[in-house]
N, C-alpha and C. Protein backbone atom coordinates (compact mmCIF):
# COMPACT_ATOMS: atom_id res chain seq x y z
N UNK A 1 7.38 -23.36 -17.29
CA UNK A 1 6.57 -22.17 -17.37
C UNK A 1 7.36 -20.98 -16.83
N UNK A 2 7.52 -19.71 -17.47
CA UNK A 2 8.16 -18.65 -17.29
C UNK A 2 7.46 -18.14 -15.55
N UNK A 3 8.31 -17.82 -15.04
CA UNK A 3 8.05 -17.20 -13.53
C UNK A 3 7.41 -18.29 -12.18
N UNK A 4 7.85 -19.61 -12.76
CA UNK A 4 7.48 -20.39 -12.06
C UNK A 4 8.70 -21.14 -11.81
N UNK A 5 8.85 -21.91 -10.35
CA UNK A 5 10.20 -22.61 -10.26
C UNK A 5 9.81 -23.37 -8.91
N UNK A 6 9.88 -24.00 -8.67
CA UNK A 6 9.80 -24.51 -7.21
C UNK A 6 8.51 -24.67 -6.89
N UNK A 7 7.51 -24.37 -7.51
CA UNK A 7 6.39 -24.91 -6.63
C UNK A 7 5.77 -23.09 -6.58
N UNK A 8 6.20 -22.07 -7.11
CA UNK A 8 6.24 -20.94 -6.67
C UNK A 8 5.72 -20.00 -8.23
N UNK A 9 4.42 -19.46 -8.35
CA UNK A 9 4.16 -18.71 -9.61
C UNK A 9 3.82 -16.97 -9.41
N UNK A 10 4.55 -16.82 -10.65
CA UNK A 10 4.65 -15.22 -10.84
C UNK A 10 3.14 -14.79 -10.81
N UNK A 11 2.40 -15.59 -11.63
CA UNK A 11 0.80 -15.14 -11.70
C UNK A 11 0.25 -15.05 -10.63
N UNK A 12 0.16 -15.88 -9.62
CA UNK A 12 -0.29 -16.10 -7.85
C UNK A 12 -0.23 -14.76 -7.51
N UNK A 13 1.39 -14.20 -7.43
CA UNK A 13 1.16 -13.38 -6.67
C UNK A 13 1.02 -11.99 -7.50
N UNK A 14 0.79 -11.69 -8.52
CA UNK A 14 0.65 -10.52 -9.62
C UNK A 14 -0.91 -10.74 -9.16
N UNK A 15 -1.35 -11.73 -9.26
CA UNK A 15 -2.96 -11.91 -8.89
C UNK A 15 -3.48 -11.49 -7.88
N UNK A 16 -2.43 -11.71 -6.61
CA UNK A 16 -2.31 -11.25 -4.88
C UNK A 16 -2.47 -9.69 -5.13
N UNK A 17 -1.55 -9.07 -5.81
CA UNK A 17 -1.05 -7.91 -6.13
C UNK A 17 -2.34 -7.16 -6.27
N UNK A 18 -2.53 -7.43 -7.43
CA UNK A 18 -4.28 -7.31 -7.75
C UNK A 18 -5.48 -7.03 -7.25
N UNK A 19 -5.48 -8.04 -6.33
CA UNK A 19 -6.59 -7.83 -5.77
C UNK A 19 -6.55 -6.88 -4.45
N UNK A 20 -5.52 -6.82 -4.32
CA UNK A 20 -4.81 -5.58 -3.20
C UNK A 20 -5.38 -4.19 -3.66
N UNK A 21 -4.93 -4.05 -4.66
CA UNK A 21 -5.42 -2.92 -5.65
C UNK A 21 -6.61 -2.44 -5.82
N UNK A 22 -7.58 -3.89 -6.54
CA UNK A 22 -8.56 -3.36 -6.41
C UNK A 22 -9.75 -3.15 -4.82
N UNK A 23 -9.09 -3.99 -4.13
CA UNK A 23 -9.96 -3.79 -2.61
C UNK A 23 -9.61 -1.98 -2.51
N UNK A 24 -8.40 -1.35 -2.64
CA UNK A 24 -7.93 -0.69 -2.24
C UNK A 24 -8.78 0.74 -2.65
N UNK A 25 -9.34 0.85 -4.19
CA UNK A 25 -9.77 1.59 -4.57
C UNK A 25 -10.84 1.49 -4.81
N UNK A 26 -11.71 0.02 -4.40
CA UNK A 26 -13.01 0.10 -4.44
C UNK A 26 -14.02 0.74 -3.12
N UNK A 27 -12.65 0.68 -2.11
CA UNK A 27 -12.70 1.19 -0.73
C UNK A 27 -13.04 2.89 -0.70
N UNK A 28 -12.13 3.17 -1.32
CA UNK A 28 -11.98 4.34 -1.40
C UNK A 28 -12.70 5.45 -2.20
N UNK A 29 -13.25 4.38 -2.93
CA UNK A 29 -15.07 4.76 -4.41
C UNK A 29 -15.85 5.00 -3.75
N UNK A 30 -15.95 3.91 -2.52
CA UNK A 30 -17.27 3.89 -1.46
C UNK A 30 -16.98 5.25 -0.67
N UNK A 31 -15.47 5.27 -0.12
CA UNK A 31 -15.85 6.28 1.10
C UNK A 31 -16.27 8.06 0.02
N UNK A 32 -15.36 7.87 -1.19
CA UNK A 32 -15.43 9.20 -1.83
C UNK A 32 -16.80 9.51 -1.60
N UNK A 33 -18.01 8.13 -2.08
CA UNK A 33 -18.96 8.19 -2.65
C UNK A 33 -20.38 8.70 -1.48
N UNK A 34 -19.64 8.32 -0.15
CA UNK A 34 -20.24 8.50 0.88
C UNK A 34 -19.85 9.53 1.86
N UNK A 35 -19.04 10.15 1.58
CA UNK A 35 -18.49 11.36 2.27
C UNK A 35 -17.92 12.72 2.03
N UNK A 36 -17.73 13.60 2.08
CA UNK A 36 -17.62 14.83 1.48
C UNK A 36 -15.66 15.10 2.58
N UNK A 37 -15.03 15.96 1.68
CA UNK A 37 -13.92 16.07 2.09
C UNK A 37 -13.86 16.60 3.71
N UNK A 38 -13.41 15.76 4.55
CA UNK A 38 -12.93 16.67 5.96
C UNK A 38 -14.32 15.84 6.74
N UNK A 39 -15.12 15.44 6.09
CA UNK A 39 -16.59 15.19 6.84
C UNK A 39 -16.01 14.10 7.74
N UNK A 40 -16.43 13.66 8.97
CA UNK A 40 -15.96 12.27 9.78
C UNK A 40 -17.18 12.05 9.94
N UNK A 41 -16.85 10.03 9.94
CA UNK A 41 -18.33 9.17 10.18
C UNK A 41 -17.92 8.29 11.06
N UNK A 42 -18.02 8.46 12.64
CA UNK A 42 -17.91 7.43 13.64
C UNK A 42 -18.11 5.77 13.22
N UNK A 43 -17.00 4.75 13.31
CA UNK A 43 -17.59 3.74 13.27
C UNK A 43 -17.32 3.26 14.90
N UNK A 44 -16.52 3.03 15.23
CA UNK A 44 -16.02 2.47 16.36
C UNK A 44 -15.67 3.37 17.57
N UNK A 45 -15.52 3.07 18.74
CA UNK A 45 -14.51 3.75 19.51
C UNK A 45 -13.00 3.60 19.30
N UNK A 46 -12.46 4.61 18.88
CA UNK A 46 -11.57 4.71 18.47
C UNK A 46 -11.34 4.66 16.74
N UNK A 47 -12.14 4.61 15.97
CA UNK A 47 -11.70 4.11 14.55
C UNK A 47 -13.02 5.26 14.11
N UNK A 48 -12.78 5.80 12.95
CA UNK A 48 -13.68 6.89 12.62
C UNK A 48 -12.96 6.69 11.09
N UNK A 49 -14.23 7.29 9.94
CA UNK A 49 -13.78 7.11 8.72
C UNK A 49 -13.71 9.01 8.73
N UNK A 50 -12.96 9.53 7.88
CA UNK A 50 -12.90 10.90 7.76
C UNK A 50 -12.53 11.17 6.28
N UNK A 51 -12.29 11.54 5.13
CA UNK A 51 -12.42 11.36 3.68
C UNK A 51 -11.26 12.49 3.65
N UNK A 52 -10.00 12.37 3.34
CA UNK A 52 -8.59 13.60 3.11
C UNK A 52 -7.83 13.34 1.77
N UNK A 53 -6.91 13.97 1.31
CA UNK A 53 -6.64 13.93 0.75
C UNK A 53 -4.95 14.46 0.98
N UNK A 54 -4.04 13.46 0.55
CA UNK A 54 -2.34 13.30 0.92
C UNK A 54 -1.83 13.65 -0.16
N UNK A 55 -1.24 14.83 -0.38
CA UNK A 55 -0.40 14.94 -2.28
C UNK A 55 0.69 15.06 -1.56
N UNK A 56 1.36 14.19 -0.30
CA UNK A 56 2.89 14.24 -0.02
C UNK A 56 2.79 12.49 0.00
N UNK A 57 3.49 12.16 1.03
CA UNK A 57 4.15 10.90 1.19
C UNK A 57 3.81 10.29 2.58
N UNK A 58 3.88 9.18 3.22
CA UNK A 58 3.56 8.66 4.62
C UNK A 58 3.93 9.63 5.34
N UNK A 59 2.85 9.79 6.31
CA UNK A 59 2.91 10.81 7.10
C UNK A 59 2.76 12.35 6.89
N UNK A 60 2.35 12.63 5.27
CA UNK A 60 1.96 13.38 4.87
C UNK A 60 3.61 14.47 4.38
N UNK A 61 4.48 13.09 3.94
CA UNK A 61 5.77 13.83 4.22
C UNK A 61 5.95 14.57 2.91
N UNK A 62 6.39 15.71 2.43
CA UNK A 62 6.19 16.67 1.32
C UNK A 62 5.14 17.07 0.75
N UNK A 63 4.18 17.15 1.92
CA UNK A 63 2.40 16.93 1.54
C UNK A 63 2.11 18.66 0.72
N UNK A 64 3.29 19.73 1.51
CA UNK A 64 2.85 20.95 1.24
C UNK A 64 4.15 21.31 0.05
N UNK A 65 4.70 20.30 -0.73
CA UNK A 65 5.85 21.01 -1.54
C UNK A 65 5.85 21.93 -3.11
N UNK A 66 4.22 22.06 -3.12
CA UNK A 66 3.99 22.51 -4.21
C UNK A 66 3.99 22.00 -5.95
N UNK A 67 3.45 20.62 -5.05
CA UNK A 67 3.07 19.81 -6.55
C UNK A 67 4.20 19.02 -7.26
N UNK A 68 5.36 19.51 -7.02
CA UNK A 68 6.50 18.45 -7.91
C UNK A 68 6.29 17.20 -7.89
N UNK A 69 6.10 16.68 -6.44
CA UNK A 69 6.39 16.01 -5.19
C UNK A 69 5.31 14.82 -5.83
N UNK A 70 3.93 15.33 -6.61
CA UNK A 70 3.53 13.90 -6.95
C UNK A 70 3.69 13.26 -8.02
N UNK A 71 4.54 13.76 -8.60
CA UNK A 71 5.74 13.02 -9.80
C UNK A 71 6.74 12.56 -9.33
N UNK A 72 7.55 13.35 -8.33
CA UNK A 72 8.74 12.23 -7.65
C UNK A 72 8.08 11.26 -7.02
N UNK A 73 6.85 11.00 -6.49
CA UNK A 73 6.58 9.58 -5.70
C UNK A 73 6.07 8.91 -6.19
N UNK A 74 5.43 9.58 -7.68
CA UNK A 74 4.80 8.24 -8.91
C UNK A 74 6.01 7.89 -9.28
N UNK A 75 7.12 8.64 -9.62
CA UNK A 75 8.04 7.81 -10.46
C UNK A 75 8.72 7.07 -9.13
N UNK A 76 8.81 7.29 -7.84
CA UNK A 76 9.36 6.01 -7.33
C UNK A 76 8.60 5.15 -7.03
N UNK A 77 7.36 4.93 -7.70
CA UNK A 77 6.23 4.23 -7.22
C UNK A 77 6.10 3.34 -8.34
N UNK A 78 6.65 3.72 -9.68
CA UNK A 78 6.49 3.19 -10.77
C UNK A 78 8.11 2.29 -10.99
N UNK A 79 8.77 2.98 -10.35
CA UNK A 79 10.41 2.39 -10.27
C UNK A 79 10.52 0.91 -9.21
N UNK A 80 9.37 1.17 -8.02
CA UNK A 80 9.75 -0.11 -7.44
C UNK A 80 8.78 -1.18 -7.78
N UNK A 81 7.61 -0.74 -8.37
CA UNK A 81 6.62 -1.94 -8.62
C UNK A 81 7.61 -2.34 -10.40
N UNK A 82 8.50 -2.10 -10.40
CA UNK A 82 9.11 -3.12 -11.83
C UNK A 82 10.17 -3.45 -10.74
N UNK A 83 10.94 -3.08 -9.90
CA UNK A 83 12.03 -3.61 -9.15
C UNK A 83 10.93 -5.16 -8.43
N UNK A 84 9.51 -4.81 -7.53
CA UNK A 84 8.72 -5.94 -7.14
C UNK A 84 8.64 -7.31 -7.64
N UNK A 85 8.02 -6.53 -9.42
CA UNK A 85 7.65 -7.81 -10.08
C UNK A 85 9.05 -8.50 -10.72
N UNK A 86 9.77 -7.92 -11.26
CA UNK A 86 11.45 -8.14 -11.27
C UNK A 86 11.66 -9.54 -9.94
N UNK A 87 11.53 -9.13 -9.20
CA UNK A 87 11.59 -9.76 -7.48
C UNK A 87 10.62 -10.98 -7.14
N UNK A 88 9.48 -10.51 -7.27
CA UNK A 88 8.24 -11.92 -7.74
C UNK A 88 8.99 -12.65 -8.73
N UNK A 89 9.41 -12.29 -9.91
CA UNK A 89 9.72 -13.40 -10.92
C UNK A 89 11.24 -13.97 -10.52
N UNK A 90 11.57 -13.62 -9.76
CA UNK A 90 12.89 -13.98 -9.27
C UNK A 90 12.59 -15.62 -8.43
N UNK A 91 12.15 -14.80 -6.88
CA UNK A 91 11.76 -15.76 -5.74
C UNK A 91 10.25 -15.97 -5.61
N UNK A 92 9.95 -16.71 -6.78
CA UNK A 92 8.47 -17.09 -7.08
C UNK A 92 7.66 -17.96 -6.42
N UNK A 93 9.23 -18.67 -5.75
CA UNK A 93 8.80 -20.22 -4.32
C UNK A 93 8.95 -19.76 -3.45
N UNK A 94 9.70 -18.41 -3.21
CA UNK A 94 9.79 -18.02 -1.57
C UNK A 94 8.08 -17.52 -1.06
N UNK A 95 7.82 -18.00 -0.27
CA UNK A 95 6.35 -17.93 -0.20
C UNK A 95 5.78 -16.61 0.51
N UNK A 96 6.46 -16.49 1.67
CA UNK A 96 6.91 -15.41 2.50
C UNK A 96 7.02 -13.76 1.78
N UNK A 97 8.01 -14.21 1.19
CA UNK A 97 8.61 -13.09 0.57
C UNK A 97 8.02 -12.62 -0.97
N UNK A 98 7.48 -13.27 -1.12
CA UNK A 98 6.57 -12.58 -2.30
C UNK A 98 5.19 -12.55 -1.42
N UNK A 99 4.75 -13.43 -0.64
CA UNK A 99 3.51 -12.47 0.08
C UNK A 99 3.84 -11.01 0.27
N UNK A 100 4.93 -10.46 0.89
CA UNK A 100 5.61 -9.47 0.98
C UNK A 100 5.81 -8.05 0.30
N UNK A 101 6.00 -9.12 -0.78
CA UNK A 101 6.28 -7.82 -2.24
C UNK A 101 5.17 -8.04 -2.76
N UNK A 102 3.88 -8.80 -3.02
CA UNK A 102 2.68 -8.80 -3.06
C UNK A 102 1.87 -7.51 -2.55
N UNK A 103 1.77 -7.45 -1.41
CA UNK A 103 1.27 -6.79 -0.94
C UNK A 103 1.96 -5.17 -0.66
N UNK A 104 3.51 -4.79 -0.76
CA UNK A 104 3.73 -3.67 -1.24
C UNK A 104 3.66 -3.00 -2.69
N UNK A 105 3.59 -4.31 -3.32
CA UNK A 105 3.47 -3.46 -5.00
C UNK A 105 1.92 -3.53 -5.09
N UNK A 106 0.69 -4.13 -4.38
CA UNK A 106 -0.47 -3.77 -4.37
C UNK A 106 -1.14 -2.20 -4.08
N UNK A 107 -0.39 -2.00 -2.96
CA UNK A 107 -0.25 -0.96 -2.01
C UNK A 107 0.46 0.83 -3.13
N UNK A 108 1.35 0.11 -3.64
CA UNK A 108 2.04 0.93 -4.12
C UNK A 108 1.39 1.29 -5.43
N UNK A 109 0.64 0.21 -6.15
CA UNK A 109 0.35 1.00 -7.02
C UNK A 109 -0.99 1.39 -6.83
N UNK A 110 -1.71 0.91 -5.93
CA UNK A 110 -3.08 1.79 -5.35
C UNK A 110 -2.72 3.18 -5.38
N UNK A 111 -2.10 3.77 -4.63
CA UNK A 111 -1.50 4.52 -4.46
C UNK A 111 -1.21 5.83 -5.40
N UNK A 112 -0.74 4.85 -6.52
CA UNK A 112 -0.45 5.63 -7.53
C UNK A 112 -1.16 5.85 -8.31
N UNK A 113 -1.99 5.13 -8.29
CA UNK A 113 -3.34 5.45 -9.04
C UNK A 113 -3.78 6.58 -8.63
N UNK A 114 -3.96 6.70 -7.17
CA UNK A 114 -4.71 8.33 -7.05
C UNK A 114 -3.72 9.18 -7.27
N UNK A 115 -2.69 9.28 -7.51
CA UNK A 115 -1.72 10.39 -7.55
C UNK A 115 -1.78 10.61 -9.24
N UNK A 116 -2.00 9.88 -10.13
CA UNK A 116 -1.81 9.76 -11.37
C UNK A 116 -3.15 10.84 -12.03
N UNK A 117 -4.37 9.77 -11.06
CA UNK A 117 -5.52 10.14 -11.70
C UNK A 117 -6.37 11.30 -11.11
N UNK A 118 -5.90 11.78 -9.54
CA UNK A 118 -6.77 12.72 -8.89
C UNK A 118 -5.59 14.08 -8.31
N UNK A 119 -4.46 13.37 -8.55
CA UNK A 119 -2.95 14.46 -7.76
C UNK A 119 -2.53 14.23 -6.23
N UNK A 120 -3.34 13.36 -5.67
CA UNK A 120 -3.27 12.82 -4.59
C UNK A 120 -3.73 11.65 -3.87
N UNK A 121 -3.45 11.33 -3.20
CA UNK A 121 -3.79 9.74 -2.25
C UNK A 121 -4.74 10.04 -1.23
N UNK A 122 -6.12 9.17 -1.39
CA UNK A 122 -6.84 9.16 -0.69
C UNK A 122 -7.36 8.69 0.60
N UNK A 123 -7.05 9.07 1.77
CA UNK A 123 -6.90 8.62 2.69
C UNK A 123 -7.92 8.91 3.67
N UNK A 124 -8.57 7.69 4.16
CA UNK A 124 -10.12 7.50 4.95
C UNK A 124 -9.97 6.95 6.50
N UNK A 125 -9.39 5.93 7.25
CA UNK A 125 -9.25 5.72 7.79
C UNK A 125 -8.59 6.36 9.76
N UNK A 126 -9.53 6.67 10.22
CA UNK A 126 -8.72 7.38 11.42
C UNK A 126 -9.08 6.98 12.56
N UNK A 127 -7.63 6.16 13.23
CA UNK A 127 -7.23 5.68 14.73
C UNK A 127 -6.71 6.50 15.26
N UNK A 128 -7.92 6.72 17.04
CA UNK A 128 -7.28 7.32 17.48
C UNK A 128 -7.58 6.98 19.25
N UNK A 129 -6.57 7.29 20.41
CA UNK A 129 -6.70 6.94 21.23
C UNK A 129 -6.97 8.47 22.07
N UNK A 130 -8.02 9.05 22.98
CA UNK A 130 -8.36 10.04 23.17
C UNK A 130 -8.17 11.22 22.61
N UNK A 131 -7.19 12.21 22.32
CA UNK A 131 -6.88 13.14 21.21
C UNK A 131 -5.97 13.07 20.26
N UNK A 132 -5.08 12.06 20.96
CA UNK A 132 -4.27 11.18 19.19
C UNK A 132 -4.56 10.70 18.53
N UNK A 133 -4.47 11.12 17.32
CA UNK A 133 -4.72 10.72 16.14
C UNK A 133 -3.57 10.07 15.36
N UNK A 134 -3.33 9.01 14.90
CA UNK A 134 -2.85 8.11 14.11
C UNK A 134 -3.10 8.97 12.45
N UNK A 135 -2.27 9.46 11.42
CA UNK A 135 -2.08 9.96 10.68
C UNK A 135 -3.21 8.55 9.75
N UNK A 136 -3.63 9.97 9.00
CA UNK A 136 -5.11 8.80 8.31
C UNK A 136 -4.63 8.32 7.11
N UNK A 137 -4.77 7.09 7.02
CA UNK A 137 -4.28 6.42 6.12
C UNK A 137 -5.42 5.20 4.98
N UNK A 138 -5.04 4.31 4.18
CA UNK A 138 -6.16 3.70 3.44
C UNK A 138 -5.70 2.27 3.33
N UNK A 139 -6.28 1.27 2.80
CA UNK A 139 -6.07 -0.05 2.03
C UNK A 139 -4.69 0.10 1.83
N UNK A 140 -4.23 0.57 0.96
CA UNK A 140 -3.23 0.62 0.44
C UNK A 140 -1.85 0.81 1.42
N UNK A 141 -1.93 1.83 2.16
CA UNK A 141 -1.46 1.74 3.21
C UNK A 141 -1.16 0.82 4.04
N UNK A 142 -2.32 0.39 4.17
CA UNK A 142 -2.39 -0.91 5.33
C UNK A 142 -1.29 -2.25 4.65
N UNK A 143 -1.56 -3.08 3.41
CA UNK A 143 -1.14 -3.27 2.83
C UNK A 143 0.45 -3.20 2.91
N UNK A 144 0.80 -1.90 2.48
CA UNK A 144 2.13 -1.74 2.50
C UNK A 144 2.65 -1.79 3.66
N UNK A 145 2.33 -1.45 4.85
CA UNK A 145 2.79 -1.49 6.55
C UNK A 145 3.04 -3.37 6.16
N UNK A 146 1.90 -3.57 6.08
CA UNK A 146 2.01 -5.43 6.22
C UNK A 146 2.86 -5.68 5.23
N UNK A 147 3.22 -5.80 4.26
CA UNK A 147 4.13 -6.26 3.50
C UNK A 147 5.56 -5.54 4.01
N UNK A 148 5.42 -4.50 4.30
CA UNK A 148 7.25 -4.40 5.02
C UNK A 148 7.74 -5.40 6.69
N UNK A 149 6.74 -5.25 7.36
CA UNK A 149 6.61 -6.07 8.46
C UNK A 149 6.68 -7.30 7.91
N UNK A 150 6.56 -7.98 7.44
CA UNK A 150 6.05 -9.20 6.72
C UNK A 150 8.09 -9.88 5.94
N UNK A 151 8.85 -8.64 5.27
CA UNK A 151 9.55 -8.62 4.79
C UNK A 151 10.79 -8.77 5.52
N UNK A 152 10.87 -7.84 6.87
CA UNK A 152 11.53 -7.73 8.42
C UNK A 152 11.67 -9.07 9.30
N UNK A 153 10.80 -9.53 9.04
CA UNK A 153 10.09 -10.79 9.75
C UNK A 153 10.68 -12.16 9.01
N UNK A 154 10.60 -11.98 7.33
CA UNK A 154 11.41 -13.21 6.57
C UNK A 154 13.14 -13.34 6.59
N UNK A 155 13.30 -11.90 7.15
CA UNK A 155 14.46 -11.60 6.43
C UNK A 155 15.29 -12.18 8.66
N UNK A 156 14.09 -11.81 9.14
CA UNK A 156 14.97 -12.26 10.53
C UNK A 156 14.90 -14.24 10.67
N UNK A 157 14.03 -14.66 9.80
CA UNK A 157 13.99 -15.85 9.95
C UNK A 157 14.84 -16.38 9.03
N UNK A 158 15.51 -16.16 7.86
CA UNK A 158 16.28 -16.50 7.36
C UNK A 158 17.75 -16.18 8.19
N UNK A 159 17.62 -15.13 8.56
CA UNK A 159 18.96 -15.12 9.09
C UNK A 159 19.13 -15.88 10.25
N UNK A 160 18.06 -16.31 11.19
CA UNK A 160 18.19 -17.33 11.89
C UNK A 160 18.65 -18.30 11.45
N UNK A 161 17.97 -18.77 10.73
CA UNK A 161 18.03 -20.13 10.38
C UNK A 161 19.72 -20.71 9.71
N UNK A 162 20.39 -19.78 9.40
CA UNK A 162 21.49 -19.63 8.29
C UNK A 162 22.79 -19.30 9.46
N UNK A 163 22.56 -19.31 10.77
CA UNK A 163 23.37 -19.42 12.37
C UNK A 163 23.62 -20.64 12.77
């Protein structure tokens, strides 16, 4: 079977991928659907939902560049989720490591979805510890943090192991 080798399938994790995606933007339906831009809704101490909107990059990096900026990060958004699945169909048994790229090409193309379909990334989520604020971020986000951590983490255990 094409994308399968070892015990390891391309579909699994395109499926992983998936459902990344859609948690990501069904999340984000709800908060649109329940909050008005800038509005904040206490859930926790420390954790507050707030409804923004990102047309730059993590951390809001080229957030003010005057619009180019969400075509350069769809097209590198669209450049690495074929480099991902390229990568899934590669190491289809590495289990680790396509959890990995699973969950950044989930992330990534959440992502791009709002940039495609609204001009920007929707971002709900805000941690904060007395007046710091943790830059607000979404699903998708989250996601992608865990899949690079996740990637850092295979890549130090392989190199252990290979000493």
């Amino acid at each position: 079977m094409a994308g399968k080798r070892g015990g390891g399938s391309l579909a699994v994790w395109l499926l992983l991928a998936l459902l990344v995606v859609l948690l990501d933007q069904l999340s984000k339906t709800l908060v649109q659907h329940t909050l008005a831009y800038g509005q904040t809704m206490v859930l926790a101490k420390h954790l507050n939902l707030v409804l923004v909107g990102n047309p730059g990059a993590a951390f809001s990096f080229l957030a003010a560049a005057g619009g180019w900026q969400r075509w350069l990060f769809a097209g590198l958004a669209v450049v690495a989720a074929l480099a991902m699945v390229w990568l899934l169909k590669r190491h289809a048994d590495q289990k680790v490591f396509c959890f990995a790229l699973s969950m950044l090409l989930g992330g990534a193309v959440g992502n791009l979805i709002d940039r495609l379909w609204i001009g920007h990334v929707v971002d709900f989520i805000d941690f904060y510890v007395g007046d710091w604020h943790w830059p607000t971020f979404n699903l998708a986000d989250s996601a992608i943090t865990l899949g690079a951590a996740l990637l850092v983490l295979d890549e130090l255990r392989r190199v252990s192991k290979s000493k």
